[in-house]
C-alpha atoms as a PDB file:
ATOM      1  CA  UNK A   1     -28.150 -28.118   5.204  1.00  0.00           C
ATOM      2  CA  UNK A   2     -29.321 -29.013   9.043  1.00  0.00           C
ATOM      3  CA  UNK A   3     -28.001 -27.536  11.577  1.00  0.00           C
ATOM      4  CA  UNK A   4     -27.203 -30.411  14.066  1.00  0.00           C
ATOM      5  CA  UNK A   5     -26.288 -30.729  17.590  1.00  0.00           C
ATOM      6  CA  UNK A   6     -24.310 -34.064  18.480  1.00  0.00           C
ATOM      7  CA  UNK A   7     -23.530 -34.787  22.120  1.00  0.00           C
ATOM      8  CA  UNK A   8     -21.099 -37.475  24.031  1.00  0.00           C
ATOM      9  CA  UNK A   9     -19.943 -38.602  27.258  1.00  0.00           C
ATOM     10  CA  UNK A  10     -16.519 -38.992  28.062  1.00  0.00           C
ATOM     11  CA  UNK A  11     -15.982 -40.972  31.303  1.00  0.00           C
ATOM     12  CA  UNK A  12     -13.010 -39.573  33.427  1.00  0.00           C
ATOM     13  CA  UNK A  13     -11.128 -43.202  33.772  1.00  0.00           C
ATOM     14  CA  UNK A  14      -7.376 -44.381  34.272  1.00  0.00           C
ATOM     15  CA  UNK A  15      -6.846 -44.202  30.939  1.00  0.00           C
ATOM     16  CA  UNK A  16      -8.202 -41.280  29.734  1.00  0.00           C
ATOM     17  CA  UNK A  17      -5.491 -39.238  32.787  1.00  0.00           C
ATOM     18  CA  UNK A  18      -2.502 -41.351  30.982  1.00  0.00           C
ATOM     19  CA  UNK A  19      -3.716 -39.991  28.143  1.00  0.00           C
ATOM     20  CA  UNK A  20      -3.960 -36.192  29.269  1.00  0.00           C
ATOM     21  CA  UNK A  21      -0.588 -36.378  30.796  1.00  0.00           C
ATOM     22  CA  UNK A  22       1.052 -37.590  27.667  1.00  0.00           C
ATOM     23  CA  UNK A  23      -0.466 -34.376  25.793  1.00  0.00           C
ATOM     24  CA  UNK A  24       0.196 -32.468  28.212  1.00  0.00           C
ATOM     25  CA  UNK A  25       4.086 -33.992  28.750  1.00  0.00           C
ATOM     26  CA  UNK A  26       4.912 -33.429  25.191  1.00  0.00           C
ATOM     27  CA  UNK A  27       3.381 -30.364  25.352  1.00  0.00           C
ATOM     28  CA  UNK A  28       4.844 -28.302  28.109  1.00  0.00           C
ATOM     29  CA  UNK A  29       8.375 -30.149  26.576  1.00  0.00           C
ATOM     30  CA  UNK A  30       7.896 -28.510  23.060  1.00  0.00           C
ATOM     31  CA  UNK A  31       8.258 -31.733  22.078  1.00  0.00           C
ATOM     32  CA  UNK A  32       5.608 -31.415  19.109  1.00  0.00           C
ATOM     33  CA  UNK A  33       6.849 -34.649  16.765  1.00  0.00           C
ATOM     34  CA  UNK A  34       5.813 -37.044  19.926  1.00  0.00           C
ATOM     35  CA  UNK A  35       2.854 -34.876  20.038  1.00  0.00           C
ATOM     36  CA  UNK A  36       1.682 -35.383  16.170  1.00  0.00           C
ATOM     37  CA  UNK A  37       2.847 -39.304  15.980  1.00  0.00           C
ATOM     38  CA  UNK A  38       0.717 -39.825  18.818  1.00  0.00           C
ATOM     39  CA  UNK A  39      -1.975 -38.449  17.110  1.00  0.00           C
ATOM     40  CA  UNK A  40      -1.514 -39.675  13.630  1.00  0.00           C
ATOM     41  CA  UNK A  41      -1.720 -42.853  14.885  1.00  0.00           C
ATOM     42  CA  UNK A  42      -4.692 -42.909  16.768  1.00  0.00           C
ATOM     43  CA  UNK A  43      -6.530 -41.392  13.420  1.00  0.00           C
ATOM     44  CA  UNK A  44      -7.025 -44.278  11.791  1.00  0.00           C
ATOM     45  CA  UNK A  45      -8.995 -45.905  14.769  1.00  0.00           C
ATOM     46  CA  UNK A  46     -11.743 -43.706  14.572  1.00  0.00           C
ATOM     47  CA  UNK A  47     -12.357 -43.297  10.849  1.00  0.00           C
ATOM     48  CA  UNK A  48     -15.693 -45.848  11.168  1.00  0.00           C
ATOM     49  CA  UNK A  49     -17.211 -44.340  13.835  1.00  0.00           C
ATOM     50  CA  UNK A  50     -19.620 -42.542  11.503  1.00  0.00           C
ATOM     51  CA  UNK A  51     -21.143 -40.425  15.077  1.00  0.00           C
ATOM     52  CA  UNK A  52     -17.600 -38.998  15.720  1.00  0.00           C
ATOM     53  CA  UNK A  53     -17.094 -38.048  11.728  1.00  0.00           C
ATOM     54  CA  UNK A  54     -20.528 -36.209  11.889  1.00  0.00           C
ATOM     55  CA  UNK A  55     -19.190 -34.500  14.746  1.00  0.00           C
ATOM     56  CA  UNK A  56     -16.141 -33.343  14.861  1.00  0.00           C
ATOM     57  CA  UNK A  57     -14.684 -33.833  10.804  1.00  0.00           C
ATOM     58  CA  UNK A  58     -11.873 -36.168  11.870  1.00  0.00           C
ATOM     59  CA  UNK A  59     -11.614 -37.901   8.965  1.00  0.00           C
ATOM     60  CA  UNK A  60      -7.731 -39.120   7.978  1.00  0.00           C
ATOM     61  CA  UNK A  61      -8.225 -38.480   4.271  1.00  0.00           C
ATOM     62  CA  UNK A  62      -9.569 -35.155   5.041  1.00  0.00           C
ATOM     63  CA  UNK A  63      -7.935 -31.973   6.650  1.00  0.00           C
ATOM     64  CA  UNK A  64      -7.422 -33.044  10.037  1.00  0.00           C
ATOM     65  CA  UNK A  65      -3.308 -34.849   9.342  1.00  0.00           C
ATOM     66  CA  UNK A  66      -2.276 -31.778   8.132  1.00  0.00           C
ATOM     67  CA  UNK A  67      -3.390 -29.923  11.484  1.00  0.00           C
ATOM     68  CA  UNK A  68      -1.451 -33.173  13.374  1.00  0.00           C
ATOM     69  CA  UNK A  69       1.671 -32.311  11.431  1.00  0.00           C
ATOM     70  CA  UNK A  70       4.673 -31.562  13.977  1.00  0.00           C
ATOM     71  CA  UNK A  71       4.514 -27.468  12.695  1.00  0.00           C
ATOM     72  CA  UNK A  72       0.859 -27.612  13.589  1.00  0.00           C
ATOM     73  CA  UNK A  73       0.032 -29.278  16.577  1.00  0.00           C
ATOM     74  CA  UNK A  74      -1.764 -28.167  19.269  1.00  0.00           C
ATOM     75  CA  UNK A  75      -2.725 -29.999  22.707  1.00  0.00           C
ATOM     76  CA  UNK A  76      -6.783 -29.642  21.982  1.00  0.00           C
ATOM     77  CA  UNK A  77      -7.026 -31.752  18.164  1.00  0.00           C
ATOM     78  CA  UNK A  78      -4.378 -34.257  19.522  1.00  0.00           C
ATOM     79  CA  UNK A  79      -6.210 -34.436  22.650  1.00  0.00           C
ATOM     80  CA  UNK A  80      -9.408 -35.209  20.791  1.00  0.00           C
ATOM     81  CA  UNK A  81      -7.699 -37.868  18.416  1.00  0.00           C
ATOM     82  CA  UNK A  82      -6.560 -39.262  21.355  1.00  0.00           C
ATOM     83  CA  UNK A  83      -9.890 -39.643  23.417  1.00  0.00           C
ATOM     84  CA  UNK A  84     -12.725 -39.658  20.721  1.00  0.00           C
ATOM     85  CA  UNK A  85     -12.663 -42.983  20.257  1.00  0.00           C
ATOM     86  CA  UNK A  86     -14.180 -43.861  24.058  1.00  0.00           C
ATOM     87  CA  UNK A  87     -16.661 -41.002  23.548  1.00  0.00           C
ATOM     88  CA  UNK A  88     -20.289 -42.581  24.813  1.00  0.00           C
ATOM     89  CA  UNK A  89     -22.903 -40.821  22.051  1.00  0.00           C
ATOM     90  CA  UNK A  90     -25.830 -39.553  24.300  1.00  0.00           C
ATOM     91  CA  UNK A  91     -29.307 -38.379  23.241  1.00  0.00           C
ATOM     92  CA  UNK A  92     -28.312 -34.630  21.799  1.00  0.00           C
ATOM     93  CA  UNK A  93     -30.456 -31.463  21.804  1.00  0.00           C
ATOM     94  CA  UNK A  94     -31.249 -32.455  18.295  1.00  0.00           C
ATOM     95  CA  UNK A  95     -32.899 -35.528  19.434  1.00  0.00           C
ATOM     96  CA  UNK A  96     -36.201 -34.563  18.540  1.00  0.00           C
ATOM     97  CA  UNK A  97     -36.252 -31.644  15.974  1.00  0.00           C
ATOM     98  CA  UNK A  98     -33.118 -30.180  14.609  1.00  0.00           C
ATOM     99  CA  UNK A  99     -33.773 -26.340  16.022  1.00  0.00           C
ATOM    100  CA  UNK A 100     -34.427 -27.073  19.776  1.00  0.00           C
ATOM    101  CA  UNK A 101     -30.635 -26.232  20.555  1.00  0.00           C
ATOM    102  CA  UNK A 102     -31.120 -22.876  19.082  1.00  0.00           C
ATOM    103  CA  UNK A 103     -34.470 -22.220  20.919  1.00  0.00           C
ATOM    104  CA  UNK A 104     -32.929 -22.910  23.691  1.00  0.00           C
ATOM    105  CA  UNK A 105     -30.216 -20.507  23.607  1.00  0.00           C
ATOM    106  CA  UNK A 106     -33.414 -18.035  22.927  1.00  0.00           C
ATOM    107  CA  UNK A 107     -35.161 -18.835  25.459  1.00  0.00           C
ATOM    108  CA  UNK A 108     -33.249 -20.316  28.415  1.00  0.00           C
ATOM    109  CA  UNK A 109     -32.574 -16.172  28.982  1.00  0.00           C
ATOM    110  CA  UNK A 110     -35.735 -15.275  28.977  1.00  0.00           C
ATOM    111  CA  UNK A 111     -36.489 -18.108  31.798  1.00  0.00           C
ATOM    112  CA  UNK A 112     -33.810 -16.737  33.739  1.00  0.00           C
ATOM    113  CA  UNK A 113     -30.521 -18.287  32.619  1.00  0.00           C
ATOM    114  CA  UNK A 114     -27.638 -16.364  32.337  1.00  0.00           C
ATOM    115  CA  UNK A 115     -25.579 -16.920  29.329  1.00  0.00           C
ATOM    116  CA  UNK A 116     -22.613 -19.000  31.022  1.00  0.00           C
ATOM    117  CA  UNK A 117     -25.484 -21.260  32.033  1.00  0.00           C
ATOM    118  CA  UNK A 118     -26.795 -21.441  28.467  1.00  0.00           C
ATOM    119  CA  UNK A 119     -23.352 -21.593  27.164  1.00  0.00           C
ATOM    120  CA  UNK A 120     -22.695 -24.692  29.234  1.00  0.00           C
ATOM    121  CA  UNK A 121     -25.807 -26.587  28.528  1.00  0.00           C
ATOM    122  CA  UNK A 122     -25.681 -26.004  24.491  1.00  0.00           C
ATOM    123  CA  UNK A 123     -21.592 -25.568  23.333  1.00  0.00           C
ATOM    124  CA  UNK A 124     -19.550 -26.315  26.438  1.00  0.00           C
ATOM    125  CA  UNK A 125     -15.887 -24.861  26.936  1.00  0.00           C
ATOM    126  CA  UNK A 126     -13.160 -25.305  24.232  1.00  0.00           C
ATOM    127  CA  UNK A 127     -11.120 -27.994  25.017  1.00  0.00           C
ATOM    128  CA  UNK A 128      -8.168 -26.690  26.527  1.00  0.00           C
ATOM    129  CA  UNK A 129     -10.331 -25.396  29.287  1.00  0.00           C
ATOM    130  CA  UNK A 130     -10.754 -29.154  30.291  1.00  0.00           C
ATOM    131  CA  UNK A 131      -6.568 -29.757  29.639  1.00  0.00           C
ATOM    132  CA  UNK A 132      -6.178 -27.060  32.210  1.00  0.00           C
ATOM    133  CA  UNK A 133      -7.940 -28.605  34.591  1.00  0.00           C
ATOM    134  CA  UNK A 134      -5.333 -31.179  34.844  1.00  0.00           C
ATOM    135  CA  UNK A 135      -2.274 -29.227  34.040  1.00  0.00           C
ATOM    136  CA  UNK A 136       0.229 -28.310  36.567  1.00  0.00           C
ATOM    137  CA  UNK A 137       2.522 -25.878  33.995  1.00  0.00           C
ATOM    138  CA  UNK A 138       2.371 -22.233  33.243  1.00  0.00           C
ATOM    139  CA  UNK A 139       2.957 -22.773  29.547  1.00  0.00           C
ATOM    140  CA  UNK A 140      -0.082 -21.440  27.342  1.00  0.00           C
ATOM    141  CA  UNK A 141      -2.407 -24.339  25.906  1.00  0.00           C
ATOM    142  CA  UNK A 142      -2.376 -22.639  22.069  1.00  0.00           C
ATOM    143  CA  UNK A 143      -5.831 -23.513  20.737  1.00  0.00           C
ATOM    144  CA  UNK A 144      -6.196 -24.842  17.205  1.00  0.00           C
ATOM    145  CA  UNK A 145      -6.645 -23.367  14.154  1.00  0.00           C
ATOM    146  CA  UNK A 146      -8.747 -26.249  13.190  1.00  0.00           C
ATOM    147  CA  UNK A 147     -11.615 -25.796  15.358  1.00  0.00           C
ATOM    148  CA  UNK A 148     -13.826 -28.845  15.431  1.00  0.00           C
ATOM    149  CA  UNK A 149     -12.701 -29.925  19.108  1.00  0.00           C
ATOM    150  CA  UNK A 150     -15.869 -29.704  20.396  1.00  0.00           C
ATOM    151  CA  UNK A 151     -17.560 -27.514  23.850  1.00  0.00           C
ATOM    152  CA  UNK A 152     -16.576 -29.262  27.263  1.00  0.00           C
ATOM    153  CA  UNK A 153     -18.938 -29.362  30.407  1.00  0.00           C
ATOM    154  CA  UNK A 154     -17.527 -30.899  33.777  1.00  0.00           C
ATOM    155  CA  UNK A 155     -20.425 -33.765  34.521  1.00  0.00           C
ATOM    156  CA  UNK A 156     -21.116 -32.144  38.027  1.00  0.00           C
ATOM    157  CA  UNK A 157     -21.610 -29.269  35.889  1.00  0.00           C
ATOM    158  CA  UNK A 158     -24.510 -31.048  33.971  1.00  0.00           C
ATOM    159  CA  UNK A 159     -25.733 -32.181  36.603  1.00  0.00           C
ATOM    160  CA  UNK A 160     -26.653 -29.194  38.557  1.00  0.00           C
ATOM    161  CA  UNK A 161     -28.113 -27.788  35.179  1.00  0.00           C
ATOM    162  CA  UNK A 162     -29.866 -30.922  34.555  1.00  0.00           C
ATOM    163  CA  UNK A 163     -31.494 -29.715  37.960  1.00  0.00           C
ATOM    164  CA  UNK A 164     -32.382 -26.402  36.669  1.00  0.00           C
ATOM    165  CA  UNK A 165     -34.406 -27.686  33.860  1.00  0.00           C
ATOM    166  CA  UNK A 166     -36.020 -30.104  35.893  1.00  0.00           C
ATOM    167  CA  UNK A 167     -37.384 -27.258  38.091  1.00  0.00           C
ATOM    168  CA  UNK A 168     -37.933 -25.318  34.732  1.00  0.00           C
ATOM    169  CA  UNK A 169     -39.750 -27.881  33.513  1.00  0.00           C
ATOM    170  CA  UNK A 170     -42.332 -28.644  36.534  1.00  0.00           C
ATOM    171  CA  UNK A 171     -44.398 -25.742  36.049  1.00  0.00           C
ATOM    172  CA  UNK A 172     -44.310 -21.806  34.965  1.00  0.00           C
ATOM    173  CA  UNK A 173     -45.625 -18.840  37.780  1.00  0.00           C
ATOM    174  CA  UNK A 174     -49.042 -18.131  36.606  1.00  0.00           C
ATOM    175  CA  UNK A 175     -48.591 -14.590  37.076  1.00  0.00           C
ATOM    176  CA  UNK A 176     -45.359 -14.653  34.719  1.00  0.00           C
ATOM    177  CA  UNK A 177     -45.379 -12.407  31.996  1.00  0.00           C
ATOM    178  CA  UNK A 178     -46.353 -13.114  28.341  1.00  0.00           C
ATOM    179  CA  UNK A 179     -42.696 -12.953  27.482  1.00  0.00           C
ATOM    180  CA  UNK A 180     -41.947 -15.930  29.763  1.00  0.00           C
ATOM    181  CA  UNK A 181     -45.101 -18.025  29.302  1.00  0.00           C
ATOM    182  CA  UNK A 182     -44.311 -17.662  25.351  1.00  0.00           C
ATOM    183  CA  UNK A 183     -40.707 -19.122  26.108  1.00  0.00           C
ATOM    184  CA  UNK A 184     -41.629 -21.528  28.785  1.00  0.00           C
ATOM    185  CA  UNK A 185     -44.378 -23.019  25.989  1.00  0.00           C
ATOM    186  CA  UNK A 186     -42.252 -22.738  23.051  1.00  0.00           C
ATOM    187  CA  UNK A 187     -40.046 -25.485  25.102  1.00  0.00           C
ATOM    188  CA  UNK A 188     -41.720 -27.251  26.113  1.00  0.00           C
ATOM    189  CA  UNK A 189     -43.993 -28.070  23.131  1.00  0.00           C
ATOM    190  CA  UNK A 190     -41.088 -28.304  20.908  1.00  0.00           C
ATOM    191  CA  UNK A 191     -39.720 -31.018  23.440  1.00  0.00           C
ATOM    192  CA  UNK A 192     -36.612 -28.400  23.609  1.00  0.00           C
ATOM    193  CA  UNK A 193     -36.518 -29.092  27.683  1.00  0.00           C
ATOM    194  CA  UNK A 194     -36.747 -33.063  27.352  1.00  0.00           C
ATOM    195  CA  UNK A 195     -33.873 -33.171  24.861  1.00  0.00           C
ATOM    196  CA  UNK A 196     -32.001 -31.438  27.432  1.00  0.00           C
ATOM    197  CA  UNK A 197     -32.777 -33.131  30.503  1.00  0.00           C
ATOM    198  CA  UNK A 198     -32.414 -36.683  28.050  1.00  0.00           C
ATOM    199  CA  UNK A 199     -29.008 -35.306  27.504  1.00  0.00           C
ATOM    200  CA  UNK A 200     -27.979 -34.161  30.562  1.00  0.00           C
ATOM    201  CA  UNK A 201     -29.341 -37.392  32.818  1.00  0.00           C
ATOM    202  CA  UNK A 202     -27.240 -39.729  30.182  1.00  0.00           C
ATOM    203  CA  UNK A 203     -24.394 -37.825  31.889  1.00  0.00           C
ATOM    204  CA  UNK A 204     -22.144 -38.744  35.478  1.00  0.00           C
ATOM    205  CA  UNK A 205     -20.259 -36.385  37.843  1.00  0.00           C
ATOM    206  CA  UNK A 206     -17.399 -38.164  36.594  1.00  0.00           C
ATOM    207  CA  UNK A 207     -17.936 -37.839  33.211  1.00  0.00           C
ATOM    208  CA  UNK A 208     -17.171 -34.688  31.138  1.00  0.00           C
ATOM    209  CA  UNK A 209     -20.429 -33.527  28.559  1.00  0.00           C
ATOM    210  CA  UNK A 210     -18.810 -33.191  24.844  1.00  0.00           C
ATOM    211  CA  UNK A 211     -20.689 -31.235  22.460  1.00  0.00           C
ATOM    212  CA  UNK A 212     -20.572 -30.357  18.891  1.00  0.00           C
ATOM    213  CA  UNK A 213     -22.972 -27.879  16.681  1.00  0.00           C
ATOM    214  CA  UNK A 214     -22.304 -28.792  12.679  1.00  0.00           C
ATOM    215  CA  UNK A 215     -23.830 -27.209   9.974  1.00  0.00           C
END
């Protein structure tokens, strides 16, 4: 079976803070049966979109109600149920041959990246990382169990590595080694660096970068 990458925007509006705070709200309350109904009934909206279902499993005759139920919930899956359905699908690093998100995390180090950078550009941040961002309580955002909640980037994030491989891409120092020529080639014929800058261009500061790597 392929191993894909899939790759969304998720626009930073009005509605998706209401819908933040309301996670967060029941949340930090302990109120977990507001937390679950909210999410169970969201469920249902999403089941066509065949792009979010590739992505993230959340299919409502599959596993994903039992990980809503009130003794289960977390903040991260109800948050997803909850937002998936204005997700934007953007050009992925898959766009062009399945592997280029894996030769990227091969190579992107070899280029110079450090692995937060390559971390950012090809899985993202679990989910709660993003909740915390607008959380003002001390309580602990459990992640979980059920783990298809996607990587988060912050768009000005995405943008300032969508820089990086822009640069990357221009050229390679002629007196680089053969380590880095082989790496800086093996990118750019694969078209590795032009899913990448594809996907990271479809992106806005505003915006967070949602990812998802399924097997």
């Amino acid at each position: 079976m392929a191993v894909l990458h899939h790759a969304f925007r998720c626009p930073v509006t009005p509605a998706f803070e209401e819908t933040v705070r309301e996670v967060l709200s029941a949340w930090d309350a302990g109120d977990h049966e507001k937390l679950s109904a909210m999410a169970l009934r969201r469920l249902p909206r999403i089941a066509e979109r065949e792009d979010i279902q590739a992505a993230f499993r959340l299919d409502p005759d599959g596993a994903v109600p039992s990980w809503l139920q009130p003794e289960f919930a977390s903040p991260g899956l109800a948050a997803l149920v909850l937002l998936a359905d204005s997700f934007v699908p953007i050009p992925s690093l898959s766009a062009s041959k399945d592997t280029n998100h894996y030769l990227l995390t091969t190579h992107l180090p070899v280029l110079g990246w450090n692995e937060r950078e390559v971390q950012l550009l090809v899985r993202g941040d679990p989910i709660e990382v993003m909740l915390a961002r607008h959380s003002v309580s001390s309580r602990e955002l459990v992640a979980s169990k059920f783990r298809e909640t996607g990587g988060w980037t912050d768009g000005t994030v995405a943008r300032t590595l969508g820089d990086l491989l822009s640069r990357l891409a221009a050229t390679v120092d002629s007196g680089a080694s053969p380590a880095v020529q082989e790496s800086w080639n093996a990118l750019r014929h694969s078209g590795a660096i032009d899913d990448a800058r594809a996907m990271l261009a479809a992106v806005e500061d505003t915006d967070w970068l949602v990812t998802s790597v399924t097997h």
